[in-house]
Each structure stands twice: as C-alpha cells, then as structure tokens.
C-alpha atoms as a PDB file:
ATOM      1  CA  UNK A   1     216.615 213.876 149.710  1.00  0.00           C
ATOM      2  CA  UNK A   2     218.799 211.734 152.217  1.00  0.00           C
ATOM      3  CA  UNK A   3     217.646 212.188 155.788  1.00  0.00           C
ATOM      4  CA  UNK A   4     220.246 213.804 157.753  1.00  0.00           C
ATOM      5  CA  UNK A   5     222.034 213.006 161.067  1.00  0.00           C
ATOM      6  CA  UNK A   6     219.965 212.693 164.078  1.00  0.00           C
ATOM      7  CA  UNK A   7     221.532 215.662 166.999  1.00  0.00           C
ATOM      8  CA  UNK A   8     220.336 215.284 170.213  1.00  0.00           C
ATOM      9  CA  UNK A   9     218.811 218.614 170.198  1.00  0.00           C
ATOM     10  CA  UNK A  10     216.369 217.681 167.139  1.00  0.00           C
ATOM     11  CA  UNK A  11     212.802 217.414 168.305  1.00  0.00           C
ATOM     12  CA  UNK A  12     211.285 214.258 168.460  1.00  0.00           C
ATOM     13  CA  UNK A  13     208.222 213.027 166.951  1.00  0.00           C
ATOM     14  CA  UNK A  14     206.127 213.184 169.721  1.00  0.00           C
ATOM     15  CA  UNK A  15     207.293 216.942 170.438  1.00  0.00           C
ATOM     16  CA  UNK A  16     206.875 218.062 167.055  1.00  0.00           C
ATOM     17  CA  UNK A  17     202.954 216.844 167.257  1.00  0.00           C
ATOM     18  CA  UNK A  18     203.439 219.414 170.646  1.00  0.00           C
ATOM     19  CA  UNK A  19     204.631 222.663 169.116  1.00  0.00           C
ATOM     20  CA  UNK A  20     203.182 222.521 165.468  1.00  0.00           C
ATOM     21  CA  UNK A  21     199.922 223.838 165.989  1.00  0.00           C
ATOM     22  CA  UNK A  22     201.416 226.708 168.055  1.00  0.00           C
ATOM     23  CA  UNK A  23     203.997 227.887 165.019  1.00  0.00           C
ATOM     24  CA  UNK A  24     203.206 230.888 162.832  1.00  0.00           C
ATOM     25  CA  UNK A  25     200.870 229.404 159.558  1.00  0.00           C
ATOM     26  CA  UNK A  26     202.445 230.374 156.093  1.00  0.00           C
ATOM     27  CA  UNK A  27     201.145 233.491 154.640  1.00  0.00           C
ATOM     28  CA  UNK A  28     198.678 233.035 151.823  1.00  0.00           C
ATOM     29  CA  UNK A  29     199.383 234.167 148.350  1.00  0.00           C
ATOM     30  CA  UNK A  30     202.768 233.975 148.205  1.00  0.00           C
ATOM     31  CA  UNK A  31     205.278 231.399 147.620  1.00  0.00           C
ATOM     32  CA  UNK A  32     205.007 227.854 149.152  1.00  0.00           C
ATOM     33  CA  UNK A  33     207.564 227.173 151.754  1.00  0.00           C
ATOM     34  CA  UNK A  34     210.594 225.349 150.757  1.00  0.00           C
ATOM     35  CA  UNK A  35     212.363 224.847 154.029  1.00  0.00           C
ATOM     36  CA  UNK A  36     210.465 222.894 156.834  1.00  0.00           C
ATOM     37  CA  UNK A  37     209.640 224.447 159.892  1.00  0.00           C
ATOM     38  CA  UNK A  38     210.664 221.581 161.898  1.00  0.00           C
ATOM     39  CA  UNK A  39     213.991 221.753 160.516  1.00  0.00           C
ATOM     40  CA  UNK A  40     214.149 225.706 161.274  1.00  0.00           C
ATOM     41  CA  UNK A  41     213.524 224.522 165.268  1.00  0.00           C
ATOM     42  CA  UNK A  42     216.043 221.781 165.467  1.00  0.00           C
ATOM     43  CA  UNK A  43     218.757 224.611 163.951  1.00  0.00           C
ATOM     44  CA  UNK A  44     217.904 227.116 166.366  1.00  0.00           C
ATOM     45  CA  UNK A  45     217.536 224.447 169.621  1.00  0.00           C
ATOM     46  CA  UNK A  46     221.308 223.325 168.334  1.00  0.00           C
ATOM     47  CA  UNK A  47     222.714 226.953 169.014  1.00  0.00           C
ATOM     48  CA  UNK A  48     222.282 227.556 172.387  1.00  0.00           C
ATOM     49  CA  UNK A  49     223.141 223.743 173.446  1.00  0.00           C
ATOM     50  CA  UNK A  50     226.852 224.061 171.199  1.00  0.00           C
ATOM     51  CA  UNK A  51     227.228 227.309 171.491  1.00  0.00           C
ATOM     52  CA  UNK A  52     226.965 227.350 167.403  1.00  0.00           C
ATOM     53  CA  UNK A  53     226.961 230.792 165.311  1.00  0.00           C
ATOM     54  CA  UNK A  54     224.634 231.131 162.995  1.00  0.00           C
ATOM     55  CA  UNK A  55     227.089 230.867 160.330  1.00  0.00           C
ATOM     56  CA  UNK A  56     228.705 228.493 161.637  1.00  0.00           C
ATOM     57  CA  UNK A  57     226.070 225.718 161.869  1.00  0.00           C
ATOM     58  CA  UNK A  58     226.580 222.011 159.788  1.00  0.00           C
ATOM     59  CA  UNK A  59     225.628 221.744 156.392  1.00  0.00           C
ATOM     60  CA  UNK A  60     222.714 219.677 156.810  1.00  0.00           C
ATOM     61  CA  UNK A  61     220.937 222.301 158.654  1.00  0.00           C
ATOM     62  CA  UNK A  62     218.649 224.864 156.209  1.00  0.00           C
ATOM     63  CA  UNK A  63     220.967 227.864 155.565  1.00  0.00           C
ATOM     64  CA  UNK A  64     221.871 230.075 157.925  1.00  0.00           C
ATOM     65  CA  UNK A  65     220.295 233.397 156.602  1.00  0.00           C
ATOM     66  CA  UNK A  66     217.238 231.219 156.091  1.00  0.00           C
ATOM     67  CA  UNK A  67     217.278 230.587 159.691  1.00  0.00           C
ATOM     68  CA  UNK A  68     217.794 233.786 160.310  1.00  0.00           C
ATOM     69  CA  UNK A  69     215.263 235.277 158.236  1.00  0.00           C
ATOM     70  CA  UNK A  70     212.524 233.346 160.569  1.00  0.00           C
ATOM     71  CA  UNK A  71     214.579 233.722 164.262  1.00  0.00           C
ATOM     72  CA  UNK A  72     214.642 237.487 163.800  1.00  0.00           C
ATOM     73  CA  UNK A  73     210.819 237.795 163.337  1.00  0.00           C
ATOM     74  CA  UNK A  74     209.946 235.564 166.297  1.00  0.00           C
ATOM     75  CA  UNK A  75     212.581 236.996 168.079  1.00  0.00           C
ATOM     76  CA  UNK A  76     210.841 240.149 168.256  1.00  0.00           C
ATOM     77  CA  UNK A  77     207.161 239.104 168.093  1.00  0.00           C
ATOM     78  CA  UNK A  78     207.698 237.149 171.412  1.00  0.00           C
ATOM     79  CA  UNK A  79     207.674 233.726 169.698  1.00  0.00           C
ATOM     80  CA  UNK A  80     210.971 233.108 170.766  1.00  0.00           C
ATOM     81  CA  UNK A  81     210.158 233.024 174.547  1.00  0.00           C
ATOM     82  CA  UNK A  82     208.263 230.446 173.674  1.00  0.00           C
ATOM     83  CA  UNK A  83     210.867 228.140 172.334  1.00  0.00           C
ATOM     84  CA  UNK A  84     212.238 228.591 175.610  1.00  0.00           C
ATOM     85  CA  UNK A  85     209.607 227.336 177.361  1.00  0.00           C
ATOM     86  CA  UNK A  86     208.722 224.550 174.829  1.00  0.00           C
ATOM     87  CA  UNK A  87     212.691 223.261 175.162  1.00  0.00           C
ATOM     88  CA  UNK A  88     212.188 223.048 179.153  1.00  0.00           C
ATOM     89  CA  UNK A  89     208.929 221.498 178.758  1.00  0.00           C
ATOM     90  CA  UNK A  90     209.864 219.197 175.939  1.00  0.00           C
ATOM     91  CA  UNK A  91     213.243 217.558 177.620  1.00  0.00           C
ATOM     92  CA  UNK A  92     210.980 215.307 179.351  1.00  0.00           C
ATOM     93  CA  UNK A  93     209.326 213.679 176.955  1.00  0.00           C
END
C-alpha cells in the first residue's frame, strides 16, 4: 500500500508513542482489525481543524462509516474528551 499524503493534523511519531497505550485494545475473539487506529485519529483530528463532514473526508482517509463506527463509541464512553485534551497537549511537541 502507497503511504498517503502527510496533513498537518496527522499525529506524529513521537505523539503516536503518547496516545497508543491509552486507546481502547481490540476485542479478543473476533476479527483482526483491518483499519489502523492511528489512521482512525488523524481522520477525526482533520474534522474539526477543516471543518470536514464525515462524508466528506479525502479518499485516503479509512472510510467514513468506518470512522464512524469507532467516533460514536468513544464519543459516548468519554474517550472522546480525551482526544481533546491529547490534541492541546500534543501541538507542542
């Protein structure tokens, strides 16, 4: 697979090694992930700083419902605040 375009919102290596260990771990038993959760967080940091909808978002990103399908969990576990918090915290790096 071709590496895509770097966007200024994507989270550097030395932020990723940050935030990792604090992400949900896959569920066991079922099937392996296919979309990287890295990837998932660089979507969902380019939103709010374009203004992006979800359907809306380039190609190279994972798809939207995707996306989607892991926002609206962390949305409403609280997990979301927390990207919030990691974006402030992680512009200075």
């Amino acid at each position: 697979m071709i590496p895509r375009e770097f966007y200024s919102s994507d989270i550097t290596d030395s932020q990723w090694q940050l935030v990792e260990p604090h992400l949900p771990k896959a569920k066991t038993g079922g099937r392996k992930r296919k979309t990287s959760l890295r990837e998932i967080l660089n979507a969902i940091f380019y939103m709010p700083r374009t203004g992006c909808a979800w359907r809306l978002l380039p190609h190279d990103f994972p798809k939207w419902r995707t996306l989607y399908g892991y926002f609206q969990p962390w949305h409403e576990d609280g997990t979301r605040i927390l990207f919030s918090g990691w974006r402030i915290l992680l512009v200075g790096l």
